[in-house]
PDB file of N, CA and C in Angstrom:
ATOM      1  N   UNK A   1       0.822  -1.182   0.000  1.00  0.00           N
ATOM      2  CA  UNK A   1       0.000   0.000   0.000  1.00  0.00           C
ATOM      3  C   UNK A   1       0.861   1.239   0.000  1.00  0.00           C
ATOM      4  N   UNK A   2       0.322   2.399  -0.951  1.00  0.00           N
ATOM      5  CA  UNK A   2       0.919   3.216  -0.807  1.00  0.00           C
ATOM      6  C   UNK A   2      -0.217   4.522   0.176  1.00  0.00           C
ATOM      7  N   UNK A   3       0.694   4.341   1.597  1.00  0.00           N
ATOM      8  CA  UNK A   3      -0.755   5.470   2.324  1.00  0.00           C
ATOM      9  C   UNK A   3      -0.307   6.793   1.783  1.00  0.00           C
ATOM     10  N   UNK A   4      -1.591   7.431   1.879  1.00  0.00           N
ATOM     11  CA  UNK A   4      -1.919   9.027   2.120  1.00  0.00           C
ATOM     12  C   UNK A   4      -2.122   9.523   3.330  1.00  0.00           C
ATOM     13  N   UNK A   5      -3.071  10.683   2.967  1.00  0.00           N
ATOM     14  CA  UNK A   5      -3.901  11.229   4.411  1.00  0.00           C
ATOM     15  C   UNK A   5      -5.590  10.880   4.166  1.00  0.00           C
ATOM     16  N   UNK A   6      -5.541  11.119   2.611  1.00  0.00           N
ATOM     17  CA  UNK A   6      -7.349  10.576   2.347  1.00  0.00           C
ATOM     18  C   UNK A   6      -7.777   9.270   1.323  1.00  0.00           C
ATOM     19  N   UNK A   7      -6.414   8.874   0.427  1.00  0.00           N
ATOM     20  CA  UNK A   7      -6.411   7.833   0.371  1.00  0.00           C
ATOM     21  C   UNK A   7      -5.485   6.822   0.830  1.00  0.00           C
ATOM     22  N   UNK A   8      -5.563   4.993  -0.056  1.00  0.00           N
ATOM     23  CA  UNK A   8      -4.948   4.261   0.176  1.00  0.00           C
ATOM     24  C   UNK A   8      -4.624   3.932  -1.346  1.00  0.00           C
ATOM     25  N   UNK A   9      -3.458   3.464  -2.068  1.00  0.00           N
ATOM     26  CA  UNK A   9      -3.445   2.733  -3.280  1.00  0.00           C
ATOM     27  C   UNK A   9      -2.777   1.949  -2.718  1.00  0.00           C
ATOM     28  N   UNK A  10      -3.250   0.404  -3.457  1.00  0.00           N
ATOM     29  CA  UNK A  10      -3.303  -0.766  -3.379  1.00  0.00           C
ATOM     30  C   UNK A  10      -2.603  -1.375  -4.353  1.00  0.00           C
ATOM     31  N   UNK A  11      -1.607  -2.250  -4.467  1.00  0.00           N
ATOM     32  CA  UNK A  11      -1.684  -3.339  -5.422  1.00  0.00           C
ATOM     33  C   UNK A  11      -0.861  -4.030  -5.005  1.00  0.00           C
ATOM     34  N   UNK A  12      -1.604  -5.096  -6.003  1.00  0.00           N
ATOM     35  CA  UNK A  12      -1.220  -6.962  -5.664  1.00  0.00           C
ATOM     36  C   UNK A  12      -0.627  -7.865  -6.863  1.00  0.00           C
ATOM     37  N   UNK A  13       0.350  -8.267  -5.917  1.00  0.00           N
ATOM     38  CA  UNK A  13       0.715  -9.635  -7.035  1.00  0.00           C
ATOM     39  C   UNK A  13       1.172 -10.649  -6.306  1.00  0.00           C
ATOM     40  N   UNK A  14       0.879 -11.453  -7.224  1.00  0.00           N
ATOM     41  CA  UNK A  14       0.967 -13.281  -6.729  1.00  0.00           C
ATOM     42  C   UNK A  14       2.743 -13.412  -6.227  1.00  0.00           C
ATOM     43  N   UNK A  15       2.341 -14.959  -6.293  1.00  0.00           N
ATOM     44  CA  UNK A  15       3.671 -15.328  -5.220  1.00  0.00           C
ATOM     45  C   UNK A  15       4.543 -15.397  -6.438  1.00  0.00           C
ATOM     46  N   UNK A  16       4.163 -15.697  -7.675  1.00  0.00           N
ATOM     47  CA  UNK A  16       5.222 -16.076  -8.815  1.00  0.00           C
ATOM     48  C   UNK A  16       5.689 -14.219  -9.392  1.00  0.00           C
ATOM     49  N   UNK A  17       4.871 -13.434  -8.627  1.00  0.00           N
ATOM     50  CA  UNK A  17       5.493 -11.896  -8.714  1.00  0.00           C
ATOM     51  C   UNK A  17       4.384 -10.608  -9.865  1.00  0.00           C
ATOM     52  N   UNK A  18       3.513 -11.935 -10.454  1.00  0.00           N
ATOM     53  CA  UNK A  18       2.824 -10.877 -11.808  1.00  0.00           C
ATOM     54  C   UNK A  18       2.133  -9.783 -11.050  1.00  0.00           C
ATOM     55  N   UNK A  19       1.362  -9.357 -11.579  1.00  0.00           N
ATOM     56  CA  UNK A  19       0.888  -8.238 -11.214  1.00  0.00           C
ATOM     57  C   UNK A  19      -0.757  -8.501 -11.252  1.00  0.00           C
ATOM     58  N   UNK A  20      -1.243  -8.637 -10.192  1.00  0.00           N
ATOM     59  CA  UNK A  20      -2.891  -8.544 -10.497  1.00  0.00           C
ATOM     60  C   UNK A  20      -4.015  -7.670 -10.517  1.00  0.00           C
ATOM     61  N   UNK A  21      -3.675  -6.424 -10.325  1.00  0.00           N
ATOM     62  CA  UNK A  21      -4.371  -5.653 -10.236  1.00  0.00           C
ATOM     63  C   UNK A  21      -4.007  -4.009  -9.515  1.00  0.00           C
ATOM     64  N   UNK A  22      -4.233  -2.896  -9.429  1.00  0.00           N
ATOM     65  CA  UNK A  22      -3.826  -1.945  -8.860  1.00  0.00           C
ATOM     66  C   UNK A  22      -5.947  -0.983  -8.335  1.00  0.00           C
ATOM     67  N   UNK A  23      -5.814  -0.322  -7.020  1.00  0.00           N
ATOM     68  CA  UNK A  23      -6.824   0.295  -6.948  1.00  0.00           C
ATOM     69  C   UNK A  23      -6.528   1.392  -6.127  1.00  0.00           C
ATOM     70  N   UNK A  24      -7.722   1.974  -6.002  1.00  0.00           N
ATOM     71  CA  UNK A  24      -7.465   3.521  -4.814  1.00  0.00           C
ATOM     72  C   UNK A  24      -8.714   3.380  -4.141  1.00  0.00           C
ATOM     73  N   UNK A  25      -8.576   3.608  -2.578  1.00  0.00           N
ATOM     74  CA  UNK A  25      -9.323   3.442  -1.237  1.00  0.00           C
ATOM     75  C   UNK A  25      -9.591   4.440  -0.757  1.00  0.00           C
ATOM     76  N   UNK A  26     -10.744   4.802   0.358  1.00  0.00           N
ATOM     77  CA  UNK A  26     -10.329   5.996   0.729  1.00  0.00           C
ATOM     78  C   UNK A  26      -9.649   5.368   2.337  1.00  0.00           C
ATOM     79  N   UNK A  27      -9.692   6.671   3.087  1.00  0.00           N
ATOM     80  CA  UNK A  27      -9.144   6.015   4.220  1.00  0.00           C
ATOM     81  C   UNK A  27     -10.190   6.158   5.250  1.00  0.00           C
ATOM     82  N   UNK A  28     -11.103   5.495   5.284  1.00  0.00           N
ATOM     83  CA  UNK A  28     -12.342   5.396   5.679  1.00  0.00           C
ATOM     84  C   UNK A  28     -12.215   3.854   6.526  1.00  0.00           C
ATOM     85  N   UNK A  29     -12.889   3.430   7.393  1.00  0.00           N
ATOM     86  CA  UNK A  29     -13.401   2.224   7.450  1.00  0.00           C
ATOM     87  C   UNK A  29     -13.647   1.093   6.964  1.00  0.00           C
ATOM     88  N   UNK A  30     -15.142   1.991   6.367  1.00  0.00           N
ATOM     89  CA  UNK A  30     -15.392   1.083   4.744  1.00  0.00           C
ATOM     90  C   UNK A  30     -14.373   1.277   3.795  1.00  0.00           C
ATOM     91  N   UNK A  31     -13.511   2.165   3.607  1.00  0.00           N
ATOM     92  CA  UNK A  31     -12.164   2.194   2.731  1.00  0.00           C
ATOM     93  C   UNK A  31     -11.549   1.134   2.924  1.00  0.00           C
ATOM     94  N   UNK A  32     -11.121   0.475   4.103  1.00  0.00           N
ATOM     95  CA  UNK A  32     -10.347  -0.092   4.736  1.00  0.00           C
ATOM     96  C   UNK A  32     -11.577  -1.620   4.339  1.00  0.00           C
ATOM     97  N   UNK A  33     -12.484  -1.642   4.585  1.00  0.00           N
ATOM     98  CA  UNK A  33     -13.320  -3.066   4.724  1.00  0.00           C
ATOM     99  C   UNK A  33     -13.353  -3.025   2.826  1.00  0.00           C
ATOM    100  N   UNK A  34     -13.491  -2.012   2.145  1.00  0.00           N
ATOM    101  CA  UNK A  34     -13.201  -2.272   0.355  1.00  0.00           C
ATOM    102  C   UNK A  34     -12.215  -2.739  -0.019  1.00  0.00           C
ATOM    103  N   UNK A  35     -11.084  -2.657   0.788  1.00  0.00           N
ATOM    104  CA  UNK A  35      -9.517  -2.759  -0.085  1.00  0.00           C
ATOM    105  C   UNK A  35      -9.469  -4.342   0.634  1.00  0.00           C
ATOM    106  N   UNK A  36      -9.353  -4.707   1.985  1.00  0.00           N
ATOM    107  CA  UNK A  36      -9.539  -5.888   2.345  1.00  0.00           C
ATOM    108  C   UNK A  36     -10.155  -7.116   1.032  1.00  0.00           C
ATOM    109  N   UNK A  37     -11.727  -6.166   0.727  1.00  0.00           N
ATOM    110  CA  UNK A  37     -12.817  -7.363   0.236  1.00  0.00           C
ATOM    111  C   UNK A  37     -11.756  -7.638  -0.995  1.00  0.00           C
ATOM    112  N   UNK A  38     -11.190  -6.108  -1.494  1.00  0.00           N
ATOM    113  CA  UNK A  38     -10.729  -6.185  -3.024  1.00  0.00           C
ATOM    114  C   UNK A  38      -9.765  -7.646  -3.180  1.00  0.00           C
ATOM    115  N   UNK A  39      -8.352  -7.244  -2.269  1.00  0.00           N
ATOM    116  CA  UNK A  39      -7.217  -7.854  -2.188  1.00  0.00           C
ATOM    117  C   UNK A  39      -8.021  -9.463  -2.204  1.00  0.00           C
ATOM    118  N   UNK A  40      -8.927 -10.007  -1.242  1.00  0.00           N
ATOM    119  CA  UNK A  40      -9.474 -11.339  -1.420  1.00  0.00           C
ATOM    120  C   UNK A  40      -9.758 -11.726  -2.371  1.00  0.00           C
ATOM    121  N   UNK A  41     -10.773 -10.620  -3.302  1.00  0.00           N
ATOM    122  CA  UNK A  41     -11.471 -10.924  -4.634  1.00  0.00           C
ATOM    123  C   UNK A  41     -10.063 -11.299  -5.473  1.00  0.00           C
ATOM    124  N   UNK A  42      -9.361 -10.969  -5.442  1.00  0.00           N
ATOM    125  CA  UNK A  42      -8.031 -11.673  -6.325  1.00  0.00           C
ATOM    126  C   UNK A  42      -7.019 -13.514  -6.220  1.00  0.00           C
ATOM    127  N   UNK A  43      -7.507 -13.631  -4.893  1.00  0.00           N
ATOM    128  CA  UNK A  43      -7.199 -14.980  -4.031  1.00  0.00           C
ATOM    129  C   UNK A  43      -6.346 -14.981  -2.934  1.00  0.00           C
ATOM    130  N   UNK A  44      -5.684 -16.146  -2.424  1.00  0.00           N
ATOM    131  CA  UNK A  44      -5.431 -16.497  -1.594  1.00  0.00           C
ATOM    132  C   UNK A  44      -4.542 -14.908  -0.855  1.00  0.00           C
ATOM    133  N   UNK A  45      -5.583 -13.985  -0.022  1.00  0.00           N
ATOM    134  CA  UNK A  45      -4.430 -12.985   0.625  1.00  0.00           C
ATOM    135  C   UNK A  45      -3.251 -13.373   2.085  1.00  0.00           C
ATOM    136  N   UNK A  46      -2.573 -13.982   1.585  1.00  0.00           N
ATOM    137  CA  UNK A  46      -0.964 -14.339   2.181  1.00  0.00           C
ATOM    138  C   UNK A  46       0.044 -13.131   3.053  1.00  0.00           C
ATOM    139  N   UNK A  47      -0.085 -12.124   2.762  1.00  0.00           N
ATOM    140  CA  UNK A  47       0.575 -10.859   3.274  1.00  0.00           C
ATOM    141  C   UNK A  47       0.663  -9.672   2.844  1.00  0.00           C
ATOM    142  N   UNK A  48       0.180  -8.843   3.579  1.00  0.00           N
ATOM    143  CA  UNK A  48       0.064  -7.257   3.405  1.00  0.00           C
ATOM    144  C   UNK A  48       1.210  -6.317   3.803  1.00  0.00           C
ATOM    145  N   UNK A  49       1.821  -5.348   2.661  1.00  0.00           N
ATOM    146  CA  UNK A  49       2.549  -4.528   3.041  1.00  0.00           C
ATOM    147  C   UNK A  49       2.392  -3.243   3.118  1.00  0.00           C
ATOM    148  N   UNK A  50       2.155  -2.410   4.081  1.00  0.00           N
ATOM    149  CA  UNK A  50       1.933  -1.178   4.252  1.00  0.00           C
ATOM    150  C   UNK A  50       2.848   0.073   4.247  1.00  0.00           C
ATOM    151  N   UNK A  51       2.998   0.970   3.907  1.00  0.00           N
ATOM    152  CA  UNK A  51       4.013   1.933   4.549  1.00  0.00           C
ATOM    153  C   UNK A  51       3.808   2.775   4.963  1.00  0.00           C
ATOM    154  N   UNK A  52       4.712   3.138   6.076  1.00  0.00           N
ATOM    155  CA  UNK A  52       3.687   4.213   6.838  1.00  0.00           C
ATOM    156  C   UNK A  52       2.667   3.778   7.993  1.00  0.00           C
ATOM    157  N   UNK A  53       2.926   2.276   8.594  1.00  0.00           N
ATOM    158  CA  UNK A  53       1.648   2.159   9.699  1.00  0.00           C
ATOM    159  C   UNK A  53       1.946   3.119  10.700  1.00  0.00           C
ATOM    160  N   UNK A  54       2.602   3.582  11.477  1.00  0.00           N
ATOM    161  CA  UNK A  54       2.346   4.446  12.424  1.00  0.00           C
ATOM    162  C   UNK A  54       1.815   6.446  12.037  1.00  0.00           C
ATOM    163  N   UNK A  55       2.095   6.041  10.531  1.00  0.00           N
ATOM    164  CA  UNK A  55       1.137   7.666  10.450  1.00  0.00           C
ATOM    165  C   UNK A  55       0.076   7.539   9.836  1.00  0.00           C
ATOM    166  N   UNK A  56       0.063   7.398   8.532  1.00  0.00           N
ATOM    167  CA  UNK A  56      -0.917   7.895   7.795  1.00  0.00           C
ATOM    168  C   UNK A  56      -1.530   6.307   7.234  1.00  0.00           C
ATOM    169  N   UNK A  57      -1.153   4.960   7.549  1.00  0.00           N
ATOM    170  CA  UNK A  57      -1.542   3.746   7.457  1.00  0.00           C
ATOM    171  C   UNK A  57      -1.729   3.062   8.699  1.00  0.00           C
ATOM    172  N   UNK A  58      -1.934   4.010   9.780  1.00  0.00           N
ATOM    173  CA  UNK A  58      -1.969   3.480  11.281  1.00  0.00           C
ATOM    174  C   UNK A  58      -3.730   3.081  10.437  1.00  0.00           C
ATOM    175  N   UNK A  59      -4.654   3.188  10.316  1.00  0.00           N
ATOM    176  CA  UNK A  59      -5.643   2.955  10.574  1.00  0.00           C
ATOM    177  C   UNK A  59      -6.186   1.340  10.012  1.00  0.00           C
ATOM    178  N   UNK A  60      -5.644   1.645   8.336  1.00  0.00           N
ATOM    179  CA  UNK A  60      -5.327   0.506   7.901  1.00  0.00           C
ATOM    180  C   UNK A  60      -4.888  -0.813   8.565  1.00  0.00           C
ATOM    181  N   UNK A  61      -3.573  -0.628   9.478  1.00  0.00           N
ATOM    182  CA  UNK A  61      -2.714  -1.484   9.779  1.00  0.00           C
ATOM    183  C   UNK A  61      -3.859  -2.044  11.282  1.00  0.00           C
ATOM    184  N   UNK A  62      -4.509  -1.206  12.178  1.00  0.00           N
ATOM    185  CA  UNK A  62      -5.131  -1.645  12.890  1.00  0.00           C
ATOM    186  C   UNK A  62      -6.003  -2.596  12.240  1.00  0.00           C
ATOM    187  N   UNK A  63      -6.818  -2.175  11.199  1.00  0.00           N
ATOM    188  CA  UNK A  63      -7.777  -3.329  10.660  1.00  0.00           C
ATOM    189  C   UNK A  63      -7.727  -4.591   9.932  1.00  0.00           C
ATOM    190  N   UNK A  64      -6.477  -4.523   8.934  1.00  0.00           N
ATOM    191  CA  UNK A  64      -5.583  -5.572   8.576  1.00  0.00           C
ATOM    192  C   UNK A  64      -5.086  -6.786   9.594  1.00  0.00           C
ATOM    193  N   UNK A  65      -4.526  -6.143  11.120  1.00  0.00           N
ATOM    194  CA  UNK A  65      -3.980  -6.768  11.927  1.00  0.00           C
ATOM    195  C   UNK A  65      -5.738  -7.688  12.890  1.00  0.00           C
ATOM    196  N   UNK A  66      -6.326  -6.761  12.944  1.00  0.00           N
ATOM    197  CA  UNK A  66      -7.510  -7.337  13.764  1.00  0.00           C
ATOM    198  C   UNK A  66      -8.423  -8.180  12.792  1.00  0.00           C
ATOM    199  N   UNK A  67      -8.282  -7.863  11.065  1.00  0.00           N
ATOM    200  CA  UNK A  67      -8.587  -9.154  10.206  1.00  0.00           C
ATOM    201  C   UNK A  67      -7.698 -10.622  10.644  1.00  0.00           C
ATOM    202  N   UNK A  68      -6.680 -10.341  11.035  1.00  0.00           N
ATOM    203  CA  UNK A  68      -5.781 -11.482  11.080  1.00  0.00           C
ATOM    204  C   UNK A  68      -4.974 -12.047   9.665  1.00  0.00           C
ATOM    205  N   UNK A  69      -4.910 -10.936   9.299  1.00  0.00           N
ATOM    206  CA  UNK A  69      -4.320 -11.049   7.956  1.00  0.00           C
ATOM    207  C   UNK A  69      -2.580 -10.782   8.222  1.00  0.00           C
ATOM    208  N   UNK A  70      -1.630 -11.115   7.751  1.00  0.00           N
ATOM    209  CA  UNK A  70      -0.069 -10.821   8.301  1.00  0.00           C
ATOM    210  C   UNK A  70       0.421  -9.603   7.546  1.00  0.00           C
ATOM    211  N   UNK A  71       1.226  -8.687   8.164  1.00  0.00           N
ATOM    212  CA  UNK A  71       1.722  -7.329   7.724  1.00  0.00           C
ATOM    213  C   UNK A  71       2.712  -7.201   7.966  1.00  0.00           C
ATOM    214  N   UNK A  72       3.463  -6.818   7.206  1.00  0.00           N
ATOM    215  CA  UNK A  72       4.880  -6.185   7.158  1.00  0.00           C
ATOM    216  C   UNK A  72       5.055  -4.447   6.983  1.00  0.00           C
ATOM    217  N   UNK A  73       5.591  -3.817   7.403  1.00  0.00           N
ATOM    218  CA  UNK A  73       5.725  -2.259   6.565  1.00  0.00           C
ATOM    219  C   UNK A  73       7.050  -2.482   6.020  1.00  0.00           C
ATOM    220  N   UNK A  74       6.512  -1.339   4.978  1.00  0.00           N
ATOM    221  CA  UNK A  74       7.419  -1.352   4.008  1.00  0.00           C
ATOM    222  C   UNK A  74       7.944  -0.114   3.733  1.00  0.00           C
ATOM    223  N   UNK A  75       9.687   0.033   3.881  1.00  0.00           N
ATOM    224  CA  UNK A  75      10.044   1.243   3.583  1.00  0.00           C
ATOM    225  C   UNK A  75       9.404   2.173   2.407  1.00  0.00           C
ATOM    226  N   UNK A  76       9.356   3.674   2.141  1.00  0.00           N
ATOM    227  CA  UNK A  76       9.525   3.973   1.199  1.00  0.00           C
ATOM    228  C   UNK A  76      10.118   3.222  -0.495  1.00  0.00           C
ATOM    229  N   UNK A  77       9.772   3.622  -1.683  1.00  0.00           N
ATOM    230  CA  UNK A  77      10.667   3.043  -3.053  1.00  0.00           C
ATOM    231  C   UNK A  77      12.082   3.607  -3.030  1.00  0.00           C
ATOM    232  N   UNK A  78      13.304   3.222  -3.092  1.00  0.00           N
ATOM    233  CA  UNK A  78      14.483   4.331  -3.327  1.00  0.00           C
ATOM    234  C   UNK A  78      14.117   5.225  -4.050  1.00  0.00           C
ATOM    235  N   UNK A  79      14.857   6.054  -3.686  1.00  0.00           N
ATOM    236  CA  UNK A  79      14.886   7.153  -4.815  1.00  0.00           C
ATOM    237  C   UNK A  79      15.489   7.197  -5.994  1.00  0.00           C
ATOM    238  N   UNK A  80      16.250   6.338  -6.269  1.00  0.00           N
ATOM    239  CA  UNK A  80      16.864   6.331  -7.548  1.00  0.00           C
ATOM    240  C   UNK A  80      15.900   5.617  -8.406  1.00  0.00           C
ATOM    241  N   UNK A  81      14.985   4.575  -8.150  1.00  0.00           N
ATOM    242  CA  UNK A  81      14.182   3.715  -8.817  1.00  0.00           C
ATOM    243  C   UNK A  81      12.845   5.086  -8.717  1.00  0.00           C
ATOM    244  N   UNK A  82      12.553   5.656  -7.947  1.00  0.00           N
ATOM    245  CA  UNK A  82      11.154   6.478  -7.791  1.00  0.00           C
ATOM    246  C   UNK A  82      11.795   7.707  -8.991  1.00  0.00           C
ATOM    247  N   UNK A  83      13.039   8.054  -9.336  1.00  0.00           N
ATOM    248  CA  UNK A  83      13.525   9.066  -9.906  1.00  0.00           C
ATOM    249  C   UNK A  83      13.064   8.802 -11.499  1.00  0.00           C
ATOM    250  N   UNK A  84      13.736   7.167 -11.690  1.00  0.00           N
ATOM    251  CA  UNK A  84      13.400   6.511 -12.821  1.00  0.00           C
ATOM    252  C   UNK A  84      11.903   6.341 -13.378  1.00  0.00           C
ATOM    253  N   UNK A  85      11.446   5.690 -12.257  1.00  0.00           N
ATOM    254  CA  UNK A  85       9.776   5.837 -12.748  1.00  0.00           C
ATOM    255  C   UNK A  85       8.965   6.527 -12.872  1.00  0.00           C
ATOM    256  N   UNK A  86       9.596   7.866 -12.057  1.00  0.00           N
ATOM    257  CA  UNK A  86       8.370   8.832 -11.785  1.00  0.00           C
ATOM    258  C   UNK A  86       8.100   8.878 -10.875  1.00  0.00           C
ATOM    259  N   UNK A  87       7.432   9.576 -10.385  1.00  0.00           N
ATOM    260  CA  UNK A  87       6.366   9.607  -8.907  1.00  0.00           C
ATOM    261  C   UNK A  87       4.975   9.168  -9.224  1.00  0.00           C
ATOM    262  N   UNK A  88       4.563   7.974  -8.516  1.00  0.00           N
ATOM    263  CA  UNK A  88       2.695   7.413  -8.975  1.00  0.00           C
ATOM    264  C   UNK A  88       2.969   6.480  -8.262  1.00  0.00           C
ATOM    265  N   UNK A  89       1.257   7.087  -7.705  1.00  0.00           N
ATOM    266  CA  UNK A  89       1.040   6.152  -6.522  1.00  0.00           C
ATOM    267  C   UNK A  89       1.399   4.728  -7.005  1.00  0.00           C
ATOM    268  N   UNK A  90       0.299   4.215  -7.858  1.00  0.00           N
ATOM    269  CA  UNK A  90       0.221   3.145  -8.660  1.00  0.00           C
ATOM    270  C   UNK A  90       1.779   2.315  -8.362  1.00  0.00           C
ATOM    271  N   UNK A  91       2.666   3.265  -8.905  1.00  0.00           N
ATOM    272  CA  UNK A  91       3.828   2.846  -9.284  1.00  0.00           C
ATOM    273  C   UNK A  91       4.551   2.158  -7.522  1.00  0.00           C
ATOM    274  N   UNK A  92       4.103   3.524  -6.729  1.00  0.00           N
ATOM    275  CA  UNK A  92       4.913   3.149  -5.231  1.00  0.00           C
ATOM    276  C   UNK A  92       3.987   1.889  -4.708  1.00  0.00           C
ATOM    277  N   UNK A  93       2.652   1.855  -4.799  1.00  0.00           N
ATOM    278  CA  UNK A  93       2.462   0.628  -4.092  1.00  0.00           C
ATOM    279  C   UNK A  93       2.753  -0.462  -4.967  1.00  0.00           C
ATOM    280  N   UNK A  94       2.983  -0.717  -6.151  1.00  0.00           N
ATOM    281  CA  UNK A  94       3.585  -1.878  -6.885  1.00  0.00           C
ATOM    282  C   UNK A  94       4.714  -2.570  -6.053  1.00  0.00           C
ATOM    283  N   UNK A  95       5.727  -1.420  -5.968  1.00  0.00           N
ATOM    284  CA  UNK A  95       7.027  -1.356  -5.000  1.00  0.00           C
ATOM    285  C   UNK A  95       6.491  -2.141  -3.839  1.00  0.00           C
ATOM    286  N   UNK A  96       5.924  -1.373  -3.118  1.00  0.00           N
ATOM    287  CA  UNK A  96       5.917  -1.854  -1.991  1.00  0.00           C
ATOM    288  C   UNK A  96       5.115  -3.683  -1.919  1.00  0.00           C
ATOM    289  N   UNK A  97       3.943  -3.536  -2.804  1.00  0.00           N
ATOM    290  CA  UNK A  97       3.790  -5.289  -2.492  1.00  0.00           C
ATOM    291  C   UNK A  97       4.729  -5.468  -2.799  1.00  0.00           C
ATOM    292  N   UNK A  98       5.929  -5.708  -4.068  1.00  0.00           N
ATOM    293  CA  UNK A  98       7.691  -6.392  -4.552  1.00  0.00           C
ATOM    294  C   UNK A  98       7.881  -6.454  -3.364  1.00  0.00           C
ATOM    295  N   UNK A  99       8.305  -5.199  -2.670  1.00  0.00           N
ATOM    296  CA  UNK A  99       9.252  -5.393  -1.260  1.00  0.00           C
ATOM    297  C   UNK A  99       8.482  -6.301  -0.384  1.00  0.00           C
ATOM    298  N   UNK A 100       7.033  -6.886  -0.046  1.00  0.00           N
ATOM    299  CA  UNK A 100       6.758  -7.236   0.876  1.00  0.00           C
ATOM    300  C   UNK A 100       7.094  -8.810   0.665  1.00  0.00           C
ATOM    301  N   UNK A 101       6.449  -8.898  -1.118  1.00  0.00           N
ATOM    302  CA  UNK A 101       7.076 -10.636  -1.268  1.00  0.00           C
ATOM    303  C   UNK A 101       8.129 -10.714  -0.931  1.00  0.00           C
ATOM    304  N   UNK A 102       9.048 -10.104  -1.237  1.00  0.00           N
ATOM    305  CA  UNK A 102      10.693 -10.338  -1.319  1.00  0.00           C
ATOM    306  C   UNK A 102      11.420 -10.039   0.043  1.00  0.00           C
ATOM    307  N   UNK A 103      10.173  -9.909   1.006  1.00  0.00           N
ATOM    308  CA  UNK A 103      11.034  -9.570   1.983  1.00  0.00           C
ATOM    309  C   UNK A 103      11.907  -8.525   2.222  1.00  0.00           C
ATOM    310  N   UNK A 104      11.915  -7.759   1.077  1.00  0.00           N
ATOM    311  CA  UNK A 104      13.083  -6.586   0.893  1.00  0.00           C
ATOM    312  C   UNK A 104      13.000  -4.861   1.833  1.00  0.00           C
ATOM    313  N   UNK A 105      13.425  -4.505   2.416  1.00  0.00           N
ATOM    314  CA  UNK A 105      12.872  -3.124   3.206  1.00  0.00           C
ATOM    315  C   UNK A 105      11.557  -3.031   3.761  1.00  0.00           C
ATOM    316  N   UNK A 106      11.680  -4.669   5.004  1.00  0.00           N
ATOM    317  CA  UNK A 106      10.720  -4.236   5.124  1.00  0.00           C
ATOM    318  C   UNK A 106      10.712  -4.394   6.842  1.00  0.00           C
ATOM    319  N   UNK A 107       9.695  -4.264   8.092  1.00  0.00           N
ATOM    320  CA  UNK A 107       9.851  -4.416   9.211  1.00  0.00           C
ATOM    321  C   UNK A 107       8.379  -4.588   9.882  1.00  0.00           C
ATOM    322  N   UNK A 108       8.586  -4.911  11.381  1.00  0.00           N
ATOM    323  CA  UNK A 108       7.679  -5.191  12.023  1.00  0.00           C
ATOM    324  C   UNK A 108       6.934  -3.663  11.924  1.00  0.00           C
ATOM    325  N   UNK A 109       5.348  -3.825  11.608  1.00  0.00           N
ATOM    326  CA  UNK A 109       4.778  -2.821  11.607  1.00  0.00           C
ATOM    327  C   UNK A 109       3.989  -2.352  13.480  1.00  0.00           C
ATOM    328  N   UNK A 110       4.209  -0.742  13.576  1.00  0.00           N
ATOM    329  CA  UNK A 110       4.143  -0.432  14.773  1.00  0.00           C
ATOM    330  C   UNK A 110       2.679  -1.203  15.374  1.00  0.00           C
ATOM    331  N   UNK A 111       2.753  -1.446  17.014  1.00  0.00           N
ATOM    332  CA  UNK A 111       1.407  -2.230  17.898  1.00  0.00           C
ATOM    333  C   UNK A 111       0.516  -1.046  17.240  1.00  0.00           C
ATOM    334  N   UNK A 112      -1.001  -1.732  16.955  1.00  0.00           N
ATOM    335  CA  UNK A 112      -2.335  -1.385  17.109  1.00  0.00           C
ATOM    336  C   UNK A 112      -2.549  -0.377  18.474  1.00  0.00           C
TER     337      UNK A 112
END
């Protein structure tokens, strides 16, 4: 996920890495209970990466964690790769699910 302050962008890819889909949430509740339903509607949801749970994905990360779904946060994209691509959301939460499969920059996300 790439958080905001009023939204969330989302995207997912499988364990073999493709890409299944990209969306935008608000940061609502029901924002939070849409992006959940979404990520399922695609299959088996295995692990969520957030960035940002203690600011602007604290809310998220509470509801994710009390789904019982597993979370990682995820640093920021470098900047040399964010320089290359551009700046988009789209683009940073792509990053960030990569980093969450891969394990790459990523850490225990702050207690609920």
């Amino acid at each position: 996920m790439d958080t905001h302050k009023g939204t969330y962008t989302a995207a997912a890819v499988d364990t073999a890495g493709r890409m299944l889909g990209c969306a935008r949430f608000s940061t609502t509740p029901a924002g939070y209970a849409a992006l959940l339903a979404w990520l399922r509607s695609l299959g088996a949801l295995v692990l969520v990466g957030v960035e940002g749970t203690g600011v602007y994905g604290a809310g998220l990360a509470l509801h994710v964690h009390t789904a019982g779904v597993a979370m990682v946060e995820v640093d920021r994209p470098d900047r040399k790769a964010r320089r290359w691509q551009g700046k988009s959301d789209p683009v940073d939460a792509e990053a960030a699910a990569r980093a969450a499969l891969a394990a790459r920059r990523t850490g225990t996300p702050q207690a609920p």
